[in-house]
N, C-alpha and C. Protein backbone atom coordinates (compact mmCIF):
# COMPACT_ATOMS: atom_id res chain seq x y z
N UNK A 1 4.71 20.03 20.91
CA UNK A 1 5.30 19.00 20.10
C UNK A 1 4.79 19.16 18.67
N UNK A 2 5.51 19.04 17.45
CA UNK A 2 5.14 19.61 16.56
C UNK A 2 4.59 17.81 15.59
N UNK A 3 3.43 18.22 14.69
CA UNK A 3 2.95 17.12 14.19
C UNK A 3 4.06 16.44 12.93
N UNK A 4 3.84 14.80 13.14
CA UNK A 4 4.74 14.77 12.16
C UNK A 4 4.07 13.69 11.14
N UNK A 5 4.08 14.06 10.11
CA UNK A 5 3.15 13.40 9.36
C UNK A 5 3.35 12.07 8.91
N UNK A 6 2.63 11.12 8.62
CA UNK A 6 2.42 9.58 8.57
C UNK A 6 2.90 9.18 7.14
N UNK A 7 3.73 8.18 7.29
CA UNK A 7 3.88 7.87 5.88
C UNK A 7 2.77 7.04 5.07
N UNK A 8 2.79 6.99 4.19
CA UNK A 8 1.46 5.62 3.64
C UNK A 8 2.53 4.45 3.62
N UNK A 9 1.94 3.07 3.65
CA UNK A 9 2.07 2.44 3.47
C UNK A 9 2.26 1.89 1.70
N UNK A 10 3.37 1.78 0.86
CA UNK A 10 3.36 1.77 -0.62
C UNK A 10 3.03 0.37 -1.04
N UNK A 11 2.39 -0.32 -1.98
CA UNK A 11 1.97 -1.89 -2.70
C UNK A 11 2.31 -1.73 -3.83
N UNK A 12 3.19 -2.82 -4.17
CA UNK A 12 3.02 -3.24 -5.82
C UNK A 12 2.40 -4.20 -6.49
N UNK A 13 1.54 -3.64 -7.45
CA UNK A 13 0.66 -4.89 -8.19
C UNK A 13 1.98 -6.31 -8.83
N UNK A 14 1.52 -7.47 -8.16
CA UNK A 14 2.57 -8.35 -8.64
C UNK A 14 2.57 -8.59 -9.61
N UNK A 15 1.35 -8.24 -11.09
CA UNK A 15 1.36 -8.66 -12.50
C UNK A 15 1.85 -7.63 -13.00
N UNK A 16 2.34 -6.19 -12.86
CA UNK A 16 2.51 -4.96 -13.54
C UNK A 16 3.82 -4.03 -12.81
N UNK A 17 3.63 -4.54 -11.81
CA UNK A 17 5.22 -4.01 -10.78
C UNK A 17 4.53 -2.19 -10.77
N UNK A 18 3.26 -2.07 -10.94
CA UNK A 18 3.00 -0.12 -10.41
C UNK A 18 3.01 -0.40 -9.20
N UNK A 19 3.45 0.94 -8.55
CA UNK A 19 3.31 1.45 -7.06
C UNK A 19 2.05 2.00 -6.59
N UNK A 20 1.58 1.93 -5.95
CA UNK A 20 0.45 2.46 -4.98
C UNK A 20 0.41 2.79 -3.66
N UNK A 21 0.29 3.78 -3.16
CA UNK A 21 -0.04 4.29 -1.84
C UNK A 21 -1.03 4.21 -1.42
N UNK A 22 -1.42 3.39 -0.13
CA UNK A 22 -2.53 2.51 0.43
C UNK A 22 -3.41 3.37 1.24
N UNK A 23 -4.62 2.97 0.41
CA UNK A 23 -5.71 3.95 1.18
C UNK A 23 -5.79 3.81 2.82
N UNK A 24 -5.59 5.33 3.53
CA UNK A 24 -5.80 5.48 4.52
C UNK A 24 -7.01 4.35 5.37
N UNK A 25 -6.60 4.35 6.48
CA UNK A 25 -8.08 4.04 7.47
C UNK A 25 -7.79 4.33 8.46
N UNK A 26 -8.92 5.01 8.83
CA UNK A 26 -8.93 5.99 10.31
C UNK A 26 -8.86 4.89 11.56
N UNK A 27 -7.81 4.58 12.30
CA UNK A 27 -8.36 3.92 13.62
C UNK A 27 -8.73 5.15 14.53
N UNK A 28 -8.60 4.02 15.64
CA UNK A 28 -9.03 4.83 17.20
C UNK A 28 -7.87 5.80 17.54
N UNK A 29 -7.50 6.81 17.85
CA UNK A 29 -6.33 7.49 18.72
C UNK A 29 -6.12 8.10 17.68
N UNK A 30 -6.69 8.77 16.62
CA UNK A 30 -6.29 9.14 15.61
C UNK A 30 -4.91 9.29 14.52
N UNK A 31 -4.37 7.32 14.68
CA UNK A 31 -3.68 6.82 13.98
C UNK A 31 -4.52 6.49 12.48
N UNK A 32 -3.87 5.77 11.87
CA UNK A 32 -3.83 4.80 10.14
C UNK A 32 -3.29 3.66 9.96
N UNK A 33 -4.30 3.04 9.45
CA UNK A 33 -3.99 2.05 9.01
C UNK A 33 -3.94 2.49 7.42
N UNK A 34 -3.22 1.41 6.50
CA UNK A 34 -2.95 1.86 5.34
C UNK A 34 -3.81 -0.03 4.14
N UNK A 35 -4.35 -0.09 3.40
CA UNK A 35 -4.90 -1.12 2.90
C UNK A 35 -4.35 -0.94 0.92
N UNK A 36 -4.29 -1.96 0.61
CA UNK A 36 -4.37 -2.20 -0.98
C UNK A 36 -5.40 -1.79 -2.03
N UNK A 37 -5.37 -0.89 -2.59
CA UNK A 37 -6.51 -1.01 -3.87
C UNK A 37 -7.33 -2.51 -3.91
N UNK A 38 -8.53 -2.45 -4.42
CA UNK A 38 -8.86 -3.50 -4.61
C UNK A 38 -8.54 -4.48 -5.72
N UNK A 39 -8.08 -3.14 -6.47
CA UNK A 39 -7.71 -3.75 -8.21
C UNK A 39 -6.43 -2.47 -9.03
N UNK A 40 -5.77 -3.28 -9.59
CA UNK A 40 -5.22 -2.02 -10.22
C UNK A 40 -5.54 -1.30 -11.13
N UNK A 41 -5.45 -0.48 -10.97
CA UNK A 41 -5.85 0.62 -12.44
C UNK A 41 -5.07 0.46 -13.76
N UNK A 42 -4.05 -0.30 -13.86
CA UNK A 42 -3.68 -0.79 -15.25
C UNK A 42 -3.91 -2.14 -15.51
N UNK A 43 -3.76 -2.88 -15.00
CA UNK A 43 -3.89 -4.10 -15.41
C UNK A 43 -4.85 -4.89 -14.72
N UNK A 44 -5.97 -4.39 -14.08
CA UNK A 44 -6.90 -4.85 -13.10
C UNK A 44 -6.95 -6.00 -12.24
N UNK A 45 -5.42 -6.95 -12.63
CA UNK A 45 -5.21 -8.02 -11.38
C UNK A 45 -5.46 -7.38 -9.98
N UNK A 46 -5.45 -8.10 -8.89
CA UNK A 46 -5.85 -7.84 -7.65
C UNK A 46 -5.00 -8.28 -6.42
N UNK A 47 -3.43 -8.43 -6.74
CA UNK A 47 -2.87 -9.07 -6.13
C UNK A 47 -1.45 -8.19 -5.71
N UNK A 48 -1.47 -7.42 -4.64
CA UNK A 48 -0.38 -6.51 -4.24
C UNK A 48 0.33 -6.79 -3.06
N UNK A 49 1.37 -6.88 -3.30
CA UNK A 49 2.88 -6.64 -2.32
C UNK A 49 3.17 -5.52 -1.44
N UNK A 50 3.56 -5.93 -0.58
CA UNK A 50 3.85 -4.54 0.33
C UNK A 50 5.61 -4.29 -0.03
N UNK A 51 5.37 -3.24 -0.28
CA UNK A 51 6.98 -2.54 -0.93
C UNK A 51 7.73 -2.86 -0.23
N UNK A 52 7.95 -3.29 0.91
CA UNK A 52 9.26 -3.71 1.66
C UNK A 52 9.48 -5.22 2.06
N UNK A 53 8.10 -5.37 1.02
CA UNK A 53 8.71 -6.88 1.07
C UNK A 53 8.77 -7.50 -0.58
N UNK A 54 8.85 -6.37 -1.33
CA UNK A 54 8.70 -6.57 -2.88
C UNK A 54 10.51 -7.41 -3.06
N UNK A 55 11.10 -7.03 -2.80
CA UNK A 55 12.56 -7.27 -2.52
C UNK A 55 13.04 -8.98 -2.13
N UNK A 56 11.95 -9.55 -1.66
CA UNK A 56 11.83 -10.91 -1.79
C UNK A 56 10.69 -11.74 -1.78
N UNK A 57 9.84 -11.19 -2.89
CA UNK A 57 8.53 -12.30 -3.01
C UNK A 57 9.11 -12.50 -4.31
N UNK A 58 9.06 -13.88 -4.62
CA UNK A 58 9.41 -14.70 -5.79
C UNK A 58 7.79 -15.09 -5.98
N UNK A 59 7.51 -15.60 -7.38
CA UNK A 59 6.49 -15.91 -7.61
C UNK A 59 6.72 -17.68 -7.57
């Protein structure tokens, strides 16, 4: 069976609308979990959206 690789999980900072691809985390069975920056690198708010739900978070 041939490997098929994992997508990341993508976040958008809600003060700046950048994209981010969520740092890996190793579980058990050698799956991923995917998590948020702690802060963004442009605008250092700390408050991210998960891209598929960017499409309806109103502030």
């Amino acid at each position: 069976m041939a490997h098929a690789p994992e997508t990341p999980k993508q976040y958008v900072c809600e003060n700046c609308q950048i994209t981010y691809a969520g740092t890996p985390i190793h579980e058990s069975g050698g799956t991923h979990t995917f998590e948020p920056p702690e802060s963004c690198g442009v605008c250092g708010e700390s408050v991210f959206i998960d891209l598929t739900d960017w499409i309806h978070h109103h502030e």
